[in-house]
Protein backbone atom coordinates (compact mmCIF):
# COMPACT_ATOMS: atom_id res chain seq x y z
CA UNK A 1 13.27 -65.95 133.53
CA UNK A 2 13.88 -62.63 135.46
CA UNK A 3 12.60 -61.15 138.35
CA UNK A 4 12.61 -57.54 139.52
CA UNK A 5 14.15 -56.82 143.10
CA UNK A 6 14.24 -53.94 145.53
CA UNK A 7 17.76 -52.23 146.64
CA UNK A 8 18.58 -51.45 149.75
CA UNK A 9 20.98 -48.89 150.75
CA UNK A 10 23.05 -49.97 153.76
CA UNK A 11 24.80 -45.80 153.97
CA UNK A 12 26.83 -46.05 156.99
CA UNK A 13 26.66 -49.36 158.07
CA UNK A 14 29.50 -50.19 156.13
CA UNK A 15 32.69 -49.94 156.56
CA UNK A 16 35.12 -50.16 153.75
CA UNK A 17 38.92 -50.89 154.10
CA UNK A 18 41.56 -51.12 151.37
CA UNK A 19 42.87 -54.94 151.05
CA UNK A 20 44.24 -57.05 148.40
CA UNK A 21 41.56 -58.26 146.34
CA UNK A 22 40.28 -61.39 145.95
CA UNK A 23 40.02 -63.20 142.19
CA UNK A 24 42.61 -61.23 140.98
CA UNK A 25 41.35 -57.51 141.62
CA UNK A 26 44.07 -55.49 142.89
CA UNK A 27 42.56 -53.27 145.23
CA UNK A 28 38.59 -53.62 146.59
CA UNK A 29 36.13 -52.80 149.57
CA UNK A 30 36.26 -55.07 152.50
CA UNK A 31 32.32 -55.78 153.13
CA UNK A 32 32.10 -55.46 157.03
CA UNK A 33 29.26 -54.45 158.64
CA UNK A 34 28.65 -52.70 161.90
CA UNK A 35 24.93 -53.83 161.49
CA UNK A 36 23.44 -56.61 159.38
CA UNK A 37 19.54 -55.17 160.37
CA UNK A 38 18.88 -55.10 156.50
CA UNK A 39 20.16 -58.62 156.09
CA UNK A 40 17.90 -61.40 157.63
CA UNK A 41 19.81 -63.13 160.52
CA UNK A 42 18.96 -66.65 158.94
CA UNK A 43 20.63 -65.74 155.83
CA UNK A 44 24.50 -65.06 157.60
CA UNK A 45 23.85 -67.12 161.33
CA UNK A 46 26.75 -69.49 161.55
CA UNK A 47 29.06 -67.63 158.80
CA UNK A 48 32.44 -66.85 158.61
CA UNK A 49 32.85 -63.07 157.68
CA UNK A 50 35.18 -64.26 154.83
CA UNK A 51 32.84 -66.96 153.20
CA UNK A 52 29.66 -64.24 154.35
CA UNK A 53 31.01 -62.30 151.48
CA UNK A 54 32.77 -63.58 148.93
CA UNK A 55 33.87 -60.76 145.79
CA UNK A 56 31.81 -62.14 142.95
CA UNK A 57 32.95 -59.71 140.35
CA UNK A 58 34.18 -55.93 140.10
CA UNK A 59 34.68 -53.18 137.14
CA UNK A 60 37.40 -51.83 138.91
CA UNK A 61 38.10 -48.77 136.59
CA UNK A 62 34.80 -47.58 137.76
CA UNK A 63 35.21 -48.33 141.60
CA UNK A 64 32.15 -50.88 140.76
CA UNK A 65 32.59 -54.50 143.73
CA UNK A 66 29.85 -57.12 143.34
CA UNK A 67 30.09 -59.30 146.52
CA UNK A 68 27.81 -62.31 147.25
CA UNK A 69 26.10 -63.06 151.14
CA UNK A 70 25.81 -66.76 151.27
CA UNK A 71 23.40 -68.73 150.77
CA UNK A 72 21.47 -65.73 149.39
CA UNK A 73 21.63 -61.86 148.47
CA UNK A 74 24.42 -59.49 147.09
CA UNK A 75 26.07 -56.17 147.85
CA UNK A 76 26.55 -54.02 144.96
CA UNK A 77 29.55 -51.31 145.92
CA UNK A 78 29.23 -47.87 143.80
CA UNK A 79 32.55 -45.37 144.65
CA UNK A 80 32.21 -46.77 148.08
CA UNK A 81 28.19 -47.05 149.26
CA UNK A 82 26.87 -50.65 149.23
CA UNK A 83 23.31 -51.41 147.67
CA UNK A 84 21.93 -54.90 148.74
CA UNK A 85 19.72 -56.99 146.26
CA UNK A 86 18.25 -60.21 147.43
CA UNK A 87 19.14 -62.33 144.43
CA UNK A 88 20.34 -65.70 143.91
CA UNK A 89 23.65 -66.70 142.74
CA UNK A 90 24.80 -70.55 143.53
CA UNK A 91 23.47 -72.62 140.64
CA UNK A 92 24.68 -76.12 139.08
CA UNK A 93 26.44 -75.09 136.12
CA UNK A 94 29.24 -72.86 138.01
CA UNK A 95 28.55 -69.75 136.73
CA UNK A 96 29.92 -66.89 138.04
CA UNK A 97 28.02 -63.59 138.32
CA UNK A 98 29.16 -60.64 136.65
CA UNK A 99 29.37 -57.16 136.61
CA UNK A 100 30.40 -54.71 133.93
CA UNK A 101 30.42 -50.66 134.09
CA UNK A 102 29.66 -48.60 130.90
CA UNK A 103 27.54 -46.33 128.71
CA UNK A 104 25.47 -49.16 128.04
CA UNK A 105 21.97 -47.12 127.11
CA UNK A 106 23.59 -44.49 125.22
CA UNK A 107 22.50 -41.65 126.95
CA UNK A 108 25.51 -40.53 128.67
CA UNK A 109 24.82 -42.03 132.09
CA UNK A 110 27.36 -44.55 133.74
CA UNK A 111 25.36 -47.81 134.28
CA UNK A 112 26.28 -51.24 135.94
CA UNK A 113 24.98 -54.59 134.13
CA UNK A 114 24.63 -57.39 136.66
CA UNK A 115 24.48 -61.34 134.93
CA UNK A 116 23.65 -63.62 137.10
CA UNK A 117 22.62 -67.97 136.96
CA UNK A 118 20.86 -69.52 139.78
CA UNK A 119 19.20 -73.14 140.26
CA UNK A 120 15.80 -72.69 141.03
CA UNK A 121 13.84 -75.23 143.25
CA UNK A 122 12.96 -77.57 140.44
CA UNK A 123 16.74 -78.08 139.86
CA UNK A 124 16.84 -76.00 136.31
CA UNK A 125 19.26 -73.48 135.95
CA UNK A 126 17.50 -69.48 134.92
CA UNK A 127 19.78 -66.40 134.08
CA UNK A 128 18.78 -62.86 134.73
CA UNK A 129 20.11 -59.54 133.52
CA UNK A 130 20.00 -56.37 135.88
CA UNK A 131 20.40 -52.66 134.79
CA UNK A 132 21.49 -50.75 137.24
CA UNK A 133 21.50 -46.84 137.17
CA UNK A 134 24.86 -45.47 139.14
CA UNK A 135 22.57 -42.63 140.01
CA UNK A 136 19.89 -44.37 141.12
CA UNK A 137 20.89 -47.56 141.99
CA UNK A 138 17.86 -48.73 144.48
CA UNK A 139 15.57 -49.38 141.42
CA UNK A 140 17.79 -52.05 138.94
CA UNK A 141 15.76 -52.72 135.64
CA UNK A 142 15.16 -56.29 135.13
CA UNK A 143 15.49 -57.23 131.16
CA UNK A 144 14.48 -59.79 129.23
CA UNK A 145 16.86 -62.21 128.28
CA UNK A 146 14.48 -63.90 125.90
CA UNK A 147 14.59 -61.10 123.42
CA UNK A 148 18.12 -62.11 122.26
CA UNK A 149 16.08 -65.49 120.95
CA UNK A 150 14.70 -62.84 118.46
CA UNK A 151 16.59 -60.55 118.20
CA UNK A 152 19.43 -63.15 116.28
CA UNK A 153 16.76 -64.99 114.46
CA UNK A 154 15.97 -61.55 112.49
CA UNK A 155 20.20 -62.45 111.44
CA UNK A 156 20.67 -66.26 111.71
CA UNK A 157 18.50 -68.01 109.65
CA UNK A 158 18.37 -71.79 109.75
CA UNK A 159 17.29 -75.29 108.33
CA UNK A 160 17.07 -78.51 109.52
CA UNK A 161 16.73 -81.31 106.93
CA UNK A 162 17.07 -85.33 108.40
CA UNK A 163 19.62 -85.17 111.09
CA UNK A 164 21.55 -81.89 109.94
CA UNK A 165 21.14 -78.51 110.78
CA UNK A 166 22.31 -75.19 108.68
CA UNK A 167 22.82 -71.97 110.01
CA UNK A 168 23.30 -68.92 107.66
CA UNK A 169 24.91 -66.50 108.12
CA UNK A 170 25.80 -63.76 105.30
CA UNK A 171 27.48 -66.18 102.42
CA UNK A 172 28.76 -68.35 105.38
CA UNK A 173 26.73 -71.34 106.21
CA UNK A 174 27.89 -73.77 109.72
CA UNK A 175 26.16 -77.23 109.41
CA UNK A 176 26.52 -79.34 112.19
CA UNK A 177 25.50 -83.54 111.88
CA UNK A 178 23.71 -84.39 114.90
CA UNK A 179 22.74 -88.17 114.03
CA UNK A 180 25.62 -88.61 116.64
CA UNK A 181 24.64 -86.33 119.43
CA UNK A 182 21.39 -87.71 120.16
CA UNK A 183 20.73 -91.20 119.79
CA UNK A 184 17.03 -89.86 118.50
CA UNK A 185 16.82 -87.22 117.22
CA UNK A 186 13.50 -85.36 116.48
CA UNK A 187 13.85 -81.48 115.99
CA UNK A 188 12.10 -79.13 118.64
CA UNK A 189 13.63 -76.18 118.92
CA UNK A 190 16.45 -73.37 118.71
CA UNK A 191 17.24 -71.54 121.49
CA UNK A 192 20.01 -68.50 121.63
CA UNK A 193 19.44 -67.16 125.01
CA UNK A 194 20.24 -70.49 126.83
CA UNK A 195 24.07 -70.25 126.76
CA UNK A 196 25.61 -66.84 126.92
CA UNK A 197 28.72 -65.18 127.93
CA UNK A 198 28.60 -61.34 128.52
CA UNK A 199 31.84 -59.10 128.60
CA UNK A 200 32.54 -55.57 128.21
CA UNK A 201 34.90 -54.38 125.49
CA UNK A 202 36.39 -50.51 125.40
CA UNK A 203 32.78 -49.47 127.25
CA UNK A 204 30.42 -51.88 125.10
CA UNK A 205 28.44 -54.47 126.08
CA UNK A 206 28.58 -57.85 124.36
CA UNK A 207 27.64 -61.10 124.69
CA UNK A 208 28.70 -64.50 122.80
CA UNK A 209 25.72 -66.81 122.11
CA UNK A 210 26.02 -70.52 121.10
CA UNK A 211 22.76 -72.03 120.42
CA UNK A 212 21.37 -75.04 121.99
CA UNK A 213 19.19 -77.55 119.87
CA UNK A 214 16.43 -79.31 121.44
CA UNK A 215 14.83 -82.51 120.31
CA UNK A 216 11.81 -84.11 120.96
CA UNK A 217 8.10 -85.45 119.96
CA UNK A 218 4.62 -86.45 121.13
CA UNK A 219 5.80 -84.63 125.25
CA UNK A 220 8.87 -86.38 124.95
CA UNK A 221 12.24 -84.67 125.73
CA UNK A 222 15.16 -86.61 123.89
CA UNK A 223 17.41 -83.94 125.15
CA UNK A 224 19.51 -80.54 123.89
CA UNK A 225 22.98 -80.01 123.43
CA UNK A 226 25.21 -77.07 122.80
CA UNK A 227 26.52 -76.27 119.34
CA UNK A 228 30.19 -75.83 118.11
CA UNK A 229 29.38 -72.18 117.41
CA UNK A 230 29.56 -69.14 119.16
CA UNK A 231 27.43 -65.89 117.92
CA UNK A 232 29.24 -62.59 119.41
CA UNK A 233 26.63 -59.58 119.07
CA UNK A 234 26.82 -55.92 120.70
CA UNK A 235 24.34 -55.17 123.25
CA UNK A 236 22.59 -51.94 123.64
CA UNK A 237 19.64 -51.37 125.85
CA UNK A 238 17.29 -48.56 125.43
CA UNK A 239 14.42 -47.95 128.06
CA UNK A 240 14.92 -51.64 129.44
CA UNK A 241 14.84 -52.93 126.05
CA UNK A 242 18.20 -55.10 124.98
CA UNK A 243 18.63 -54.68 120.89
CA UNK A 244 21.44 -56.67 119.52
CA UNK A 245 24.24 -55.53 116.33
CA UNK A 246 27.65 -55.66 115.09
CA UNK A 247 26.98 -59.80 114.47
CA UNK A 248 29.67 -62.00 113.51
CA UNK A 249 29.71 -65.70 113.71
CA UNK A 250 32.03 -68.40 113.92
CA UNK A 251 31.86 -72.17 113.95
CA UNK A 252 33.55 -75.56 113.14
């Protein structure tokens, strides 16, 4: 599920020193602040300034920091000027956020892709995908993760017959026996945008999938597990639509 969120630009309130990094970044922005106005007071009373801001993720070749503001919010540093979102972060599953710098929409502008997992307040884990412009960077473009369900059934194709389930994939089929996975099993649904991984590759976007089986009959949920197979597609998105290509597959 995604959301869209307003940037804030914090211009001078920040002041940025050169330290060693943190999560093995060699050199990043300090997030200090002579002001927090733009930041609600309940959201960093009581905080260390270290734990305040943690550094989430950078694309250092591109002078790109995402830090975090516990419990809530992040600070997206472009070549030095600090952008605040008020997304969510913390989530179950520990995922970390992301960010990655490239040419991502193919039309010669330098972007920043934000992925992000959060546990909502039903206690299920949602992912969301930000575009953000380097140019315009107060106006990120939500996208629809959701797509990527069909945009790898137009490639995968598969069946389920009794307990087993075949995916397709060129002349390669991957059949996984699920008779011990669940101990009913009723088949519900495929799902390819539950599970993903994104990472950046010589400016490309890409993402590895591994689909997650559901089963279940009559409103009840026997459960979903995660296959033994990991889908890597490359991601391009054009006017805040994400297409998918370059497919390969593999599997036990």
């Amino acid at each position: 599920m995604s959301k869209h969120s307003n940037a804030k630009i914090f211009g001078l309130a920040a002041l940025i020193l050169i330290a060693f990094a943190l999560y093995g970044c060699s050199a990043s922005p300090t997030v200090e602040y002579e002001t927090a106005s733009d930041i609600p007071a309940s959201e960093t009373e009581g905080v260390s300034q270290e734990d305040r801001f943690p550094l989430l993720s950078a694309a250092e070749d591109e002078n790109i920091y995402l830090y975090g503001i516990k419990p809530s919010g992040m600070v997206l540093y472009i070549d030095g000027s600090g952008y605040y979102y008020d997304w969510k972060y913390e989530n179950s599953s520990g995922i970390s956020p992301c960010v990655f710098a490239g040419n991502f929409s193919e039309d010669d502008t330098l972007s920043a892709v934000v992925y992000l997992c959060y546990t909502d307040d039903g206690g299920e884990d949602m992912s969301e995908l930000y575009l953000i412009d380097t140019e315009d960077p107060e106006n990120p473009v939500s996208l629809d993760l959701s797509a990527i369900d069909g945009e790898t059934e137009e490639v995968i194709d598969y069946s389920v017959e009794s307990e087993d389930i075949t995916f397709t994939f060129g002349d390669k089929n991957f059949i996984f026996d699920l008779s011990e996975s669940f101990s009913k099993f009723v088949f519900k649904s495929v799902s390819y945008s539950q599970n993903l991984e994104f990472f950046e590759d010589d400016g490309s976007l890409y993402v590895n999938i591994v689909p997650v089986i559901s089963s279940g009959d009559d409103g009840n949920d026997y459960g979903s597990i995660s296959l033994a197979m990991t889908i890597t597609a490359k991601v391009t998105i054009t006017d805040g639509d994400i297409s998918l290509s370059e497919f390969s597959v593999k599997g036990l």
